[in-house]
Protein backbone atom coordinates (compact mmCIF):
# COMPACT_ATOMS: atom_id res chain seq x y z
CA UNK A 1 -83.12 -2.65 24.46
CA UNK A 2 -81.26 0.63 23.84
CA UNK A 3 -83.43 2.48 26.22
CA UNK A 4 -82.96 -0.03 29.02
CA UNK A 5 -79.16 0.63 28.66
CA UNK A 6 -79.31 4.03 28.87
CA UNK A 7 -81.41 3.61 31.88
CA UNK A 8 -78.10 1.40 32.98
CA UNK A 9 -75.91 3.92 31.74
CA UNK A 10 -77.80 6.75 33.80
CA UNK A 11 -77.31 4.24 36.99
CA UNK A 12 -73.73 4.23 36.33
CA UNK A 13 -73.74 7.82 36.43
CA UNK A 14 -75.74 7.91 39.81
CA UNK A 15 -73.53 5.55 41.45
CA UNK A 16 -70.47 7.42 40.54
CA UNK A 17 -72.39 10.65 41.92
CA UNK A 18 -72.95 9.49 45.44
CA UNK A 19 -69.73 7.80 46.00
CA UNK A 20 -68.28 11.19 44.97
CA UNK A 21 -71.22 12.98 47.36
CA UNK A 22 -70.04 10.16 50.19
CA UNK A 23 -66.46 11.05 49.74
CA UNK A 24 -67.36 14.36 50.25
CA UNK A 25 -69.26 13.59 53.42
CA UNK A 26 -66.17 14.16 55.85
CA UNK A 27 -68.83 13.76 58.72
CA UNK A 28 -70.33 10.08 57.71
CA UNK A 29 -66.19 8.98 56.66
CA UNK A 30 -65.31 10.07 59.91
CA UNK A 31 -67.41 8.53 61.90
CA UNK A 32 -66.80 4.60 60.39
CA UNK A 33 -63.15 5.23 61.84
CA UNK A 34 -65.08 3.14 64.50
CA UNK A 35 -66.25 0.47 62.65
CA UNK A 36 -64.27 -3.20 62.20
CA UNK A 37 -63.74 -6.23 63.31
CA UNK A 38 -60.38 -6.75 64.68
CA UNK A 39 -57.97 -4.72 66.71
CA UNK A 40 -56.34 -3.48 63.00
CA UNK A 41 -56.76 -0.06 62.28
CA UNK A 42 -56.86 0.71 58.28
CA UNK A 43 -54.72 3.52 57.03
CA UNK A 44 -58.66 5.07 56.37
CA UNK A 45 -62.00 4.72 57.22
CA UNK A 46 -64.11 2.12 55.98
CA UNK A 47 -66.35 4.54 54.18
CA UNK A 48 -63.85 6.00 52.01
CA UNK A 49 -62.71 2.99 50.58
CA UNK A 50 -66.16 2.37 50.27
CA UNK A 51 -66.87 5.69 48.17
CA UNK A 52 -63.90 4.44 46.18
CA UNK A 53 -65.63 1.18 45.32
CA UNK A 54 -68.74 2.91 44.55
CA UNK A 55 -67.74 5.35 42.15
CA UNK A 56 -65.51 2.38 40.76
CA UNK A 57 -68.65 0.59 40.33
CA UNK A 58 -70.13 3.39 39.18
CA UNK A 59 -67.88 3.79 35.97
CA UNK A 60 -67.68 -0.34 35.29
CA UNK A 61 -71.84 0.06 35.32
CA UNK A 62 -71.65 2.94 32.74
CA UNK A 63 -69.41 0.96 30.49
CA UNK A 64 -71.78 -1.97 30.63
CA UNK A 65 -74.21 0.46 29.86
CA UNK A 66 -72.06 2.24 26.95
CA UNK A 67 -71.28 -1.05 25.90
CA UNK A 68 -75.28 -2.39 25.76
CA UNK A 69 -76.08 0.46 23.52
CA UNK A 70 -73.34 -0.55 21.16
CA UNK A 71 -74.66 -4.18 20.85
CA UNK A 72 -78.17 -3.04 20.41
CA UNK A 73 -77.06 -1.23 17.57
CA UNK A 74 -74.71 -4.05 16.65
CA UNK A 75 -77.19 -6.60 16.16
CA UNK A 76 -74.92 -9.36 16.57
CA UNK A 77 -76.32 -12.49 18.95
CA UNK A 78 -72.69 -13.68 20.10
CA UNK A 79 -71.72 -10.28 21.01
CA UNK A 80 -75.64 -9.71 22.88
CA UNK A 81 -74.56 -13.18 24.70
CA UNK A 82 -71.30 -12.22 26.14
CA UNK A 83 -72.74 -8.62 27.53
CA UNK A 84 -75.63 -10.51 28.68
CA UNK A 85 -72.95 -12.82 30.66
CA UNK A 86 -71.27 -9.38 31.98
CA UNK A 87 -74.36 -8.33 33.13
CA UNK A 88 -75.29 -11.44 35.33
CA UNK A 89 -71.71 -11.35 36.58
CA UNK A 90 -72.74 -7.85 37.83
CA UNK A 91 -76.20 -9.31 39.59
CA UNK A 92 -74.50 -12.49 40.80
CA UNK A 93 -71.53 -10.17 42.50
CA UNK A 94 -74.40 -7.58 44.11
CA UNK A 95 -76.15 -10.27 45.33
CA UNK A 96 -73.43 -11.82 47.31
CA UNK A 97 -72.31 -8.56 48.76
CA UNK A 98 -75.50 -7.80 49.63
CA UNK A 99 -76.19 -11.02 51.76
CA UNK A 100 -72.35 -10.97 53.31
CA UNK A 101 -73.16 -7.37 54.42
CA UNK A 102 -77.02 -8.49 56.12
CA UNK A 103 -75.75 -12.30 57.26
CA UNK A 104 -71.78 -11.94 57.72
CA UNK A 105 -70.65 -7.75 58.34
CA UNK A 106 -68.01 -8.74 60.01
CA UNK A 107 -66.11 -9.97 56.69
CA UNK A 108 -66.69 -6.89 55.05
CA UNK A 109 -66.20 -4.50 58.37
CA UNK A 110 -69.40 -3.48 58.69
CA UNK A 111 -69.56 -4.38 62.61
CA UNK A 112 -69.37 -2.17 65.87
CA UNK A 113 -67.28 -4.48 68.56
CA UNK A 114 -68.06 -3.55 71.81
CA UNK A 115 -64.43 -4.98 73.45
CA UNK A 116 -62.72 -3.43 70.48
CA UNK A 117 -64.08 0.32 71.00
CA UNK A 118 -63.18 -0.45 74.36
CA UNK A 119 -59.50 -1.07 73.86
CA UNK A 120 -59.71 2.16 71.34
CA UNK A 121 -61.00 4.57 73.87
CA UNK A 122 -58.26 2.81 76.79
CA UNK A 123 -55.24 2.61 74.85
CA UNK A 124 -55.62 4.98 71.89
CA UNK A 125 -58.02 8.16 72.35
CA UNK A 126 -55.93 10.93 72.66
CA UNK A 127 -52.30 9.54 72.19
CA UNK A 128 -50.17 10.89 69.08
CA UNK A 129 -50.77 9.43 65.81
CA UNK A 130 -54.08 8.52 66.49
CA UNK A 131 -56.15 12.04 65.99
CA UNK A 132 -58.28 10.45 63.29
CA UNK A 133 -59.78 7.93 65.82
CA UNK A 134 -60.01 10.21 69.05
CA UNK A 135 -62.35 13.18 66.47
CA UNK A 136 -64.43 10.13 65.02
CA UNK A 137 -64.74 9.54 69.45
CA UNK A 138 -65.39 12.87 69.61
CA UNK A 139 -67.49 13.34 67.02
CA UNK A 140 -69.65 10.25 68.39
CA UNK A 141 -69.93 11.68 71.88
CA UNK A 142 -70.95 15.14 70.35
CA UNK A 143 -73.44 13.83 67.62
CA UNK A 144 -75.33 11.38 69.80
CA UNK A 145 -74.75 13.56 72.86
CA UNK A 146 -73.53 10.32 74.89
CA UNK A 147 -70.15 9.57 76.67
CA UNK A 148 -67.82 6.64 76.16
CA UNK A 149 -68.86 3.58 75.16
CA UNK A 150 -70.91 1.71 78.05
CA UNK A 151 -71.03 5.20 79.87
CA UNK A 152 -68.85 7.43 81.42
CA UNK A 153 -67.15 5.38 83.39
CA UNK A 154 -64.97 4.10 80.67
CA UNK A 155 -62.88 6.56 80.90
CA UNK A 156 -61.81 5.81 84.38
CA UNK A 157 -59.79 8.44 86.39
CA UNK A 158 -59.03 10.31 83.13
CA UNK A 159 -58.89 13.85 83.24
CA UNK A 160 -61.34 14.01 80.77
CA UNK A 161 -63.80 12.78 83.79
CA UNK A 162 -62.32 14.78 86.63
CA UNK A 163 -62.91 18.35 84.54
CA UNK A 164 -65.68 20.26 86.21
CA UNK A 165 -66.25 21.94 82.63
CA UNK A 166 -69.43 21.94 80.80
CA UNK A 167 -71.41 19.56 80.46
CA UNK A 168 -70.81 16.05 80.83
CA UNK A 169 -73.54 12.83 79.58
CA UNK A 170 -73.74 10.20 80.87
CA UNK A 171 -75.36 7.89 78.67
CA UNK A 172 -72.71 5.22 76.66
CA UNK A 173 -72.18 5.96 72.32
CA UNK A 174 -73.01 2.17 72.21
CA UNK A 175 -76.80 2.48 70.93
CA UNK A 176 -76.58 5.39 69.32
CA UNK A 177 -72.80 4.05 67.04
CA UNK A 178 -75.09 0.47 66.66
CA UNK A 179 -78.07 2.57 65.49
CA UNK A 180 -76.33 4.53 63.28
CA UNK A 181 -74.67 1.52 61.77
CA UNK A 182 -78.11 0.17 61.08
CA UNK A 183 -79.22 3.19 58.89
CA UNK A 184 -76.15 3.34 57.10
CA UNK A 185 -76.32 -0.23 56.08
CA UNK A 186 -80.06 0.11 55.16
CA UNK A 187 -79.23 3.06 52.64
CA UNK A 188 -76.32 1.06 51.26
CA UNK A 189 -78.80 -2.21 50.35
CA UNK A 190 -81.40 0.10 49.40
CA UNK A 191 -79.19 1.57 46.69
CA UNK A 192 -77.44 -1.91 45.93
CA UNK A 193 -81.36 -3.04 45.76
CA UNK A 194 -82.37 -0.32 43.37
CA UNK A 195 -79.40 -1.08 41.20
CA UNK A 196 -79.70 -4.69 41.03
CA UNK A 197 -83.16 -4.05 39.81
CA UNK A 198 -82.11 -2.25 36.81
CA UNK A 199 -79.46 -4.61 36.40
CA UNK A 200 -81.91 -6.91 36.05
CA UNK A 201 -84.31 -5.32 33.79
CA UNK A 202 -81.52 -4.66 31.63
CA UNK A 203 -81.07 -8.56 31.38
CA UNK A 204 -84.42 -9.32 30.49
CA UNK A 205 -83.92 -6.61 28.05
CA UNK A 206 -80.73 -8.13 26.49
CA UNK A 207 -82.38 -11.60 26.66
CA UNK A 208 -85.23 -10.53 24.52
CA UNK A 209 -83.13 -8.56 22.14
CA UNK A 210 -81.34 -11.76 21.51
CA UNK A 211 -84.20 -13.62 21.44
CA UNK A 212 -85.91 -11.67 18.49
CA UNK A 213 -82.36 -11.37 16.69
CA UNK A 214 -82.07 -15.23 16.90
CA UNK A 215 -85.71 -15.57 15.33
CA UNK A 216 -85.17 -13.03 12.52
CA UNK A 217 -82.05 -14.74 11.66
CA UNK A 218 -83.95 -17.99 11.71
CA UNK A 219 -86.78 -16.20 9.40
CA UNK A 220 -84.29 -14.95 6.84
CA UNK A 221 -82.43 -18.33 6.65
CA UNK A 222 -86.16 -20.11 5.62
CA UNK A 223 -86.93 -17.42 3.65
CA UNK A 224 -83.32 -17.51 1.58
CA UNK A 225 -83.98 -21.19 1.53
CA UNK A 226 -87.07 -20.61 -0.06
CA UNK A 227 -86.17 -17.99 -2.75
CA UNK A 228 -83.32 -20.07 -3.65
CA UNK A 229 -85.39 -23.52 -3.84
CA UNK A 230 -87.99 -21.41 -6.06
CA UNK A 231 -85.26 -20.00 -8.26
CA UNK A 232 -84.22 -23.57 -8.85
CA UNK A 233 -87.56 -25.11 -9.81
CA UNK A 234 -87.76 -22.29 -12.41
CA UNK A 235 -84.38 -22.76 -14.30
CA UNK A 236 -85.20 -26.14 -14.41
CA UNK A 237 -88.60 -25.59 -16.22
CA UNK A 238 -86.95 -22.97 -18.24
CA UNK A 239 -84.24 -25.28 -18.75
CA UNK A 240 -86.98 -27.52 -20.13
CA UNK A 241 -88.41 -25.24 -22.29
CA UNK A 242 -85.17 -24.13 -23.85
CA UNK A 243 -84.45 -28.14 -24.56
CA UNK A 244 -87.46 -28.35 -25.69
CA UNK A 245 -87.23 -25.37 -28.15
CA UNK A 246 -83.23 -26.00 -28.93
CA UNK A 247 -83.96 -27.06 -32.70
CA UNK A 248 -86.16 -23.62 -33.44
CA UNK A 249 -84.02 -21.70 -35.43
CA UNK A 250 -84.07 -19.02 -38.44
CA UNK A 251 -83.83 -22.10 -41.19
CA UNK A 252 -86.31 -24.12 -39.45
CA UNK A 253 -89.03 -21.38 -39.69
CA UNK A 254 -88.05 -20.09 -43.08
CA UNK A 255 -87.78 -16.75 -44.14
CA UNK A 256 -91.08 -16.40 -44.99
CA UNK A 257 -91.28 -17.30 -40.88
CA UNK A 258 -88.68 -14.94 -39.63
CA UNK A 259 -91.22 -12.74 -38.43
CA UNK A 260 -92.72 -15.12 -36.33
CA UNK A 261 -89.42 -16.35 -34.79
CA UNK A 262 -88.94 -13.06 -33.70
CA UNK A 263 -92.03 -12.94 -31.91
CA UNK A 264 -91.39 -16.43 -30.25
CA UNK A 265 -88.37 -15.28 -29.01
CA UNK A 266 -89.91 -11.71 -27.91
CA UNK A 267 -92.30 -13.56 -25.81
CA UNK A 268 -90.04 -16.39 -24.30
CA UNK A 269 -87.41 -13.06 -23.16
CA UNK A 270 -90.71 -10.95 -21.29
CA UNK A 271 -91.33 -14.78 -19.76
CA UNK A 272 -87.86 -15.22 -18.72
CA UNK A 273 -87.50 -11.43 -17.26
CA UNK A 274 -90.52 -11.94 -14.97
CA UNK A 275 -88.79 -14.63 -13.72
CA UNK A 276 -85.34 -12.61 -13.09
CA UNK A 277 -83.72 -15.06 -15.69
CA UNK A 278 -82.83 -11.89 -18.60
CA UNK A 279 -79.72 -12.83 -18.78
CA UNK A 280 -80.47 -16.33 -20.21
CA UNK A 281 -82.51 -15.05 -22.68
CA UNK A 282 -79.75 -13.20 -23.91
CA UNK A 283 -77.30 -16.21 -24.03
CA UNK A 284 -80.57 -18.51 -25.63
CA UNK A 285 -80.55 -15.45 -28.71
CA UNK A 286 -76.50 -15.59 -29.30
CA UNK A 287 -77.07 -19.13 -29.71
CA UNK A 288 -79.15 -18.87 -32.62
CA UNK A 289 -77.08 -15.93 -34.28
């Protein structure tokens, strides 16, 4: 079980890595300016608050993982329960995101609306106050070497389109935006994949720590239950003997016997020590003084 969580702790790690590597990626947080799913602009792109969440992620997995090597050193099966409940919190939660992202994007902005890039290149691109979205249009147009967003005639009788300078394409960003979209959201499961898989195994892991905890605990109990049914029968037959015995004294053997009282009671003490019961000898011999 420990190694398993410090395979989960190492995950934690990763994840915190490439959100920080993502937030570094200017290029890739640029470009989702263009992604969402209504005609509200966020204060940032989608990406970055998605870095944010992964490196938040990130940490919360390398408690959990932190956490699992503490209980497997803890050994305690309500404590193993409760970080075994975190974990399928975590796998329950991936899960779902995973399959709003593939069935439903457009809850969690990961769409590209044609009408809405539309409106954005119209009544945005270019205007002040809204430099972030005309260099992620830009940055489009340059990267996928297209213009606009159905073609070049989106732009209308901009001057943009009446320039004579360089070269102008032709071709709309539609495809290529949609395309990239695509590979962006198929890295994204692919990590979410990977770490729901060692999520997982780190379950299973948990599970069977508790498991064999729960059965050793179980083994002791017989086994206490045992030693203390066995100690039981034996004071009672030593018990027996001793009332048995009780009238054996000095007097009763004699003087002329002492010598063999002393060897009775030699030999019932090395009986009674096998047995763990010394100390009852001792209390049987103050008797008799």
């Amino acid at each position: 079980m420990c190694c398993t969580n410090i395979i989960f702790l190492i995950s934690g790690f990763v994840l915190m890595s490439l959100g920080a590597l993502l937030l570094a990626d200017g290029e890739r947080v640029l470009m989702s300016r263009l992604l969402g799913g209504s005609d509200t602009w966020p204060e940032q792109p989608l990406f970055y608050y998605v870095a944010l969440g992964v490196v938040g992620l990130g940490f919360f997995v390398a408690c959990c993982g932190l956490l699992g090597c503490w209980v497997s050193c803890l050994r305690n099966c309500c404590i193993t329960v409760s970080y075994a409940a975190v974990i399928v919190v975590l796998l329950v939660s991936k899960c779902a995101l995973c399959l709003v992202v593939v069935f439903w994007p457009h809850l969690v902005w990961v769409d590209v609306r044609v009408a809405r890039l539309l409106r954005a290149l119209q009544r945005s691109y270019a205007l002040p106050g809204r430099e972030q979205l005309t260099a992620a249009l830009d940055l489009a147009q340059t990267s996928f070497s297209c213009c606009g967003i159905n073609g070049s005639n989106n732009y209308g009788t901009s001057w943009w389109r009446l320039q004579e300078l360089g070269r102008r394409e032709l071709v709309g960003c539609l495809e290529s935006i949609e395309n990239w979209v695509q590979d962006q959201t198929l890295v994204v499961l692919g990590i979410g994949l990977l770490v729901v898989l060692v999520e997982l195994f780190a379950l299973m892991s948990t599970l069977l720590a508790c498991s064999r905890l729960k059965s050793v605990m179980n083994q002791r109990a017989r086994n206490s239950s045992n030693n203390k049914a066995a100690a039981a029968n034996t004071c009672v037959q030593t018990a027996s003997t001793f009332t048995s015995t009780q009238t054996l004294g000095p007097d009763t053997f004699g003087n002329e016997d002492a010598h063999d009282y002393g060897w009775y009671i030699d030999m019932l003490a090395r009986s009674m020590a096998s047995t763990g019961l010394r100390n009852f000898y001792f209390n049987f011999e103050n008797i008799f003084r």
